[in-house]
C-alpha atoms as a PDB file:
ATOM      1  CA  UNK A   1     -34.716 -48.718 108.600  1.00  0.00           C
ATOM      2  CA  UNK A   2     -31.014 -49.233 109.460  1.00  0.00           C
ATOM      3  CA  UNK A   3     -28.219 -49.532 106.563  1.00  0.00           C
ATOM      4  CA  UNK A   4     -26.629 -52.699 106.952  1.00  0.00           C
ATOM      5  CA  UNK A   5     -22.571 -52.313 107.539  1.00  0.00           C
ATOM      6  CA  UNK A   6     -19.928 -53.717 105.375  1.00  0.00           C
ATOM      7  CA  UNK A   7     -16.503 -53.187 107.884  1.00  0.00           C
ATOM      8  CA  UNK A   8     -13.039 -53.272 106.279  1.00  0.00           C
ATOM      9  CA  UNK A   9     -10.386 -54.361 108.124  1.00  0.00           C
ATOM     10  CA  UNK A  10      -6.752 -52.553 107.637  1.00  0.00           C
ATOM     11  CA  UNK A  11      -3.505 -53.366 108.989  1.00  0.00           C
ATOM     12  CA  UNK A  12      -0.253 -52.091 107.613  1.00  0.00           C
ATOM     13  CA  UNK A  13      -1.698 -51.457 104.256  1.00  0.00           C
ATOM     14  CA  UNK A  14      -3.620 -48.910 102.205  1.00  0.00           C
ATOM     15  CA  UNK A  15      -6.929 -48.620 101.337  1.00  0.00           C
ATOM     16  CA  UNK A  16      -8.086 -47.276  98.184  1.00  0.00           C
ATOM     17  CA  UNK A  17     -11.280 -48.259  96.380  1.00  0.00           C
ATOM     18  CA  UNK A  18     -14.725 -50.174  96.874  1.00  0.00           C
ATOM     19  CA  UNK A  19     -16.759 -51.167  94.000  1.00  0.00           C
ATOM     20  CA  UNK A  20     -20.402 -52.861  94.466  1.00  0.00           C
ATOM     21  CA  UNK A  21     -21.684 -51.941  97.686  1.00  0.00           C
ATOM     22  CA  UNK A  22     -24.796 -53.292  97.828  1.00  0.00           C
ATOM     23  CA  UNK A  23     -27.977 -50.895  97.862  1.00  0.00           C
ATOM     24  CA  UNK A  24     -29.014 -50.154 101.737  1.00  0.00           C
ATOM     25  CA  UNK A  25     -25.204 -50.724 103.175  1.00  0.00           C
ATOM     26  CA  UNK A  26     -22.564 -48.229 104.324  1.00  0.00           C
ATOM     27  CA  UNK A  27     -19.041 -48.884 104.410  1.00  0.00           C
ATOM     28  CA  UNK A  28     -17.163 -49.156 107.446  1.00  0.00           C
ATOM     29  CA  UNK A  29     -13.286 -48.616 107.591  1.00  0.00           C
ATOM     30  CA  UNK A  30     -11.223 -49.925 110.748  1.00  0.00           C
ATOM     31  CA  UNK A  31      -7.247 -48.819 110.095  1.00  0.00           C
ATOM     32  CA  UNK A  32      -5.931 -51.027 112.959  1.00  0.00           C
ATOM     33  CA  UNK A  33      -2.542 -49.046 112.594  1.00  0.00           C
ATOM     34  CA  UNK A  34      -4.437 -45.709 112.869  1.00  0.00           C
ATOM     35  CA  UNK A  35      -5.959 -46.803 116.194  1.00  0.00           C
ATOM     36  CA  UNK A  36      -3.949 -49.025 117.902  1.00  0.00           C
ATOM     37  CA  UNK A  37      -0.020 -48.973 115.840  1.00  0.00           C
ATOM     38  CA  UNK A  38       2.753 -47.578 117.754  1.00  0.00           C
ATOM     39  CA  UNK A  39       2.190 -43.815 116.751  1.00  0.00           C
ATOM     40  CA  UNK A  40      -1.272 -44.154 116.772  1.00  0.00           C
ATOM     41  CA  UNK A  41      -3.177 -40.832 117.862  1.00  0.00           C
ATOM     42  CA  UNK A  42      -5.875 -43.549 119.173  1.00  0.00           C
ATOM     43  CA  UNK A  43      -8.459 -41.048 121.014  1.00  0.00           C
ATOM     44  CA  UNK A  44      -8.597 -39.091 117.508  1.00  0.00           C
ATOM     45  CA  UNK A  45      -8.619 -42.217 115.515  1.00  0.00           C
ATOM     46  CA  UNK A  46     -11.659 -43.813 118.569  1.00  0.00           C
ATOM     47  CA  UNK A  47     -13.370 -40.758 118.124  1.00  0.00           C
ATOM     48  CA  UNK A  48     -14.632 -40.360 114.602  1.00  0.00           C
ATOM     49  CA  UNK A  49     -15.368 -43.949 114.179  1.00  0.00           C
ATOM     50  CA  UNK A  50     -19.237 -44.162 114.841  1.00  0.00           C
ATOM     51  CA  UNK A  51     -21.598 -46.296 117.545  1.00  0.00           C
ATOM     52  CA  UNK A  52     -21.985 -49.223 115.373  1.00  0.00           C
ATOM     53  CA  UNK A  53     -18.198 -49.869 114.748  1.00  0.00           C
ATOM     54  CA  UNK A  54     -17.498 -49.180 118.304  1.00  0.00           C
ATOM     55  CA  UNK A  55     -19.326 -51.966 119.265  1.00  0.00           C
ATOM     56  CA  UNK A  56     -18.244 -54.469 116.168  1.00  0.00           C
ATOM     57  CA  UNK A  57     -15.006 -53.737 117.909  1.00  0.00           C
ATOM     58  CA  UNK A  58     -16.105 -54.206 121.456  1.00  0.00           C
ATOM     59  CA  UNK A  59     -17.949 -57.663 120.877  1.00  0.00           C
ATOM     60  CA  UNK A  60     -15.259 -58.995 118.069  1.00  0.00           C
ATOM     61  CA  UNK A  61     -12.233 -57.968 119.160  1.00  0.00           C
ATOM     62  CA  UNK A  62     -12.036 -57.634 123.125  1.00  0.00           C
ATOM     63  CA  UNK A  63      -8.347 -57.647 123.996  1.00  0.00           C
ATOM     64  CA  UNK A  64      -7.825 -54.989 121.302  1.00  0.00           C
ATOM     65  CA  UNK A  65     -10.528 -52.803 122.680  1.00  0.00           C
ATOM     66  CA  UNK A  66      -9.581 -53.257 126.126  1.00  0.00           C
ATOM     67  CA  UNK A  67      -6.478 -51.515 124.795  1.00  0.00           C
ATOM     68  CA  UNK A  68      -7.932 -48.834 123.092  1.00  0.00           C
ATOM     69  CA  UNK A  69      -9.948 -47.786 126.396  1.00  0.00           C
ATOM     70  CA  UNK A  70      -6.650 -48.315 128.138  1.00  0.00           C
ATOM     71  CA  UNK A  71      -4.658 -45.630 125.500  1.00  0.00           C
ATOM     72  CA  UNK A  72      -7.662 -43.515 125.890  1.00  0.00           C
ATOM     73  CA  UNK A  73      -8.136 -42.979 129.555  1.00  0.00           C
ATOM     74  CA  UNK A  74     -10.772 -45.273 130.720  1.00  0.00           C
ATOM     75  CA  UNK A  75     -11.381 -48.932 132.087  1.00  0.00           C
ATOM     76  CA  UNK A  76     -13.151 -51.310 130.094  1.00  0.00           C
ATOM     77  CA  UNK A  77     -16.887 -52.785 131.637  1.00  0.00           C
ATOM     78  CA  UNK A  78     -16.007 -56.236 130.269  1.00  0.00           C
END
């Protein structure tokens, strides 16, 4: 069975802590400044998120990953 995915969400702030992850979930981090800020390494930062966020990102936030495949090298599908 799949773990279910909590995502967090930063953007110029820092992320220390989660308490109370529920049993069967994973925690997802997405540092928005990491990937996409203005001295953003974003091929690194694209490459060790995993499948499931890559997609969360695809289908929720469009523009943004149309500019991550941009700073990356390749064309968006969508």
């Amino acid at each position: 069975m799949a773990r279910r995915r909590i995502f967090v969400e930063i953007s110029g702030g820092c992320f220390q802590h989660v308490t109370g992850v529920p049993r069967g979930y994973e925690l997802e981090l997405i540092d928005w400044d990491n990937l996409l800020g203005d001295d953003a390494d974003t091929a690194r930062e694209w490459i060790t998120l995993g499948p499931r966020t890559r997609t969360f990102i695809r289908q929720q936030y469009p523009e943004d990953y149309n500019e991550v495949m941009k700073r990356i090298g390749f064309r968006s599908k969508d």
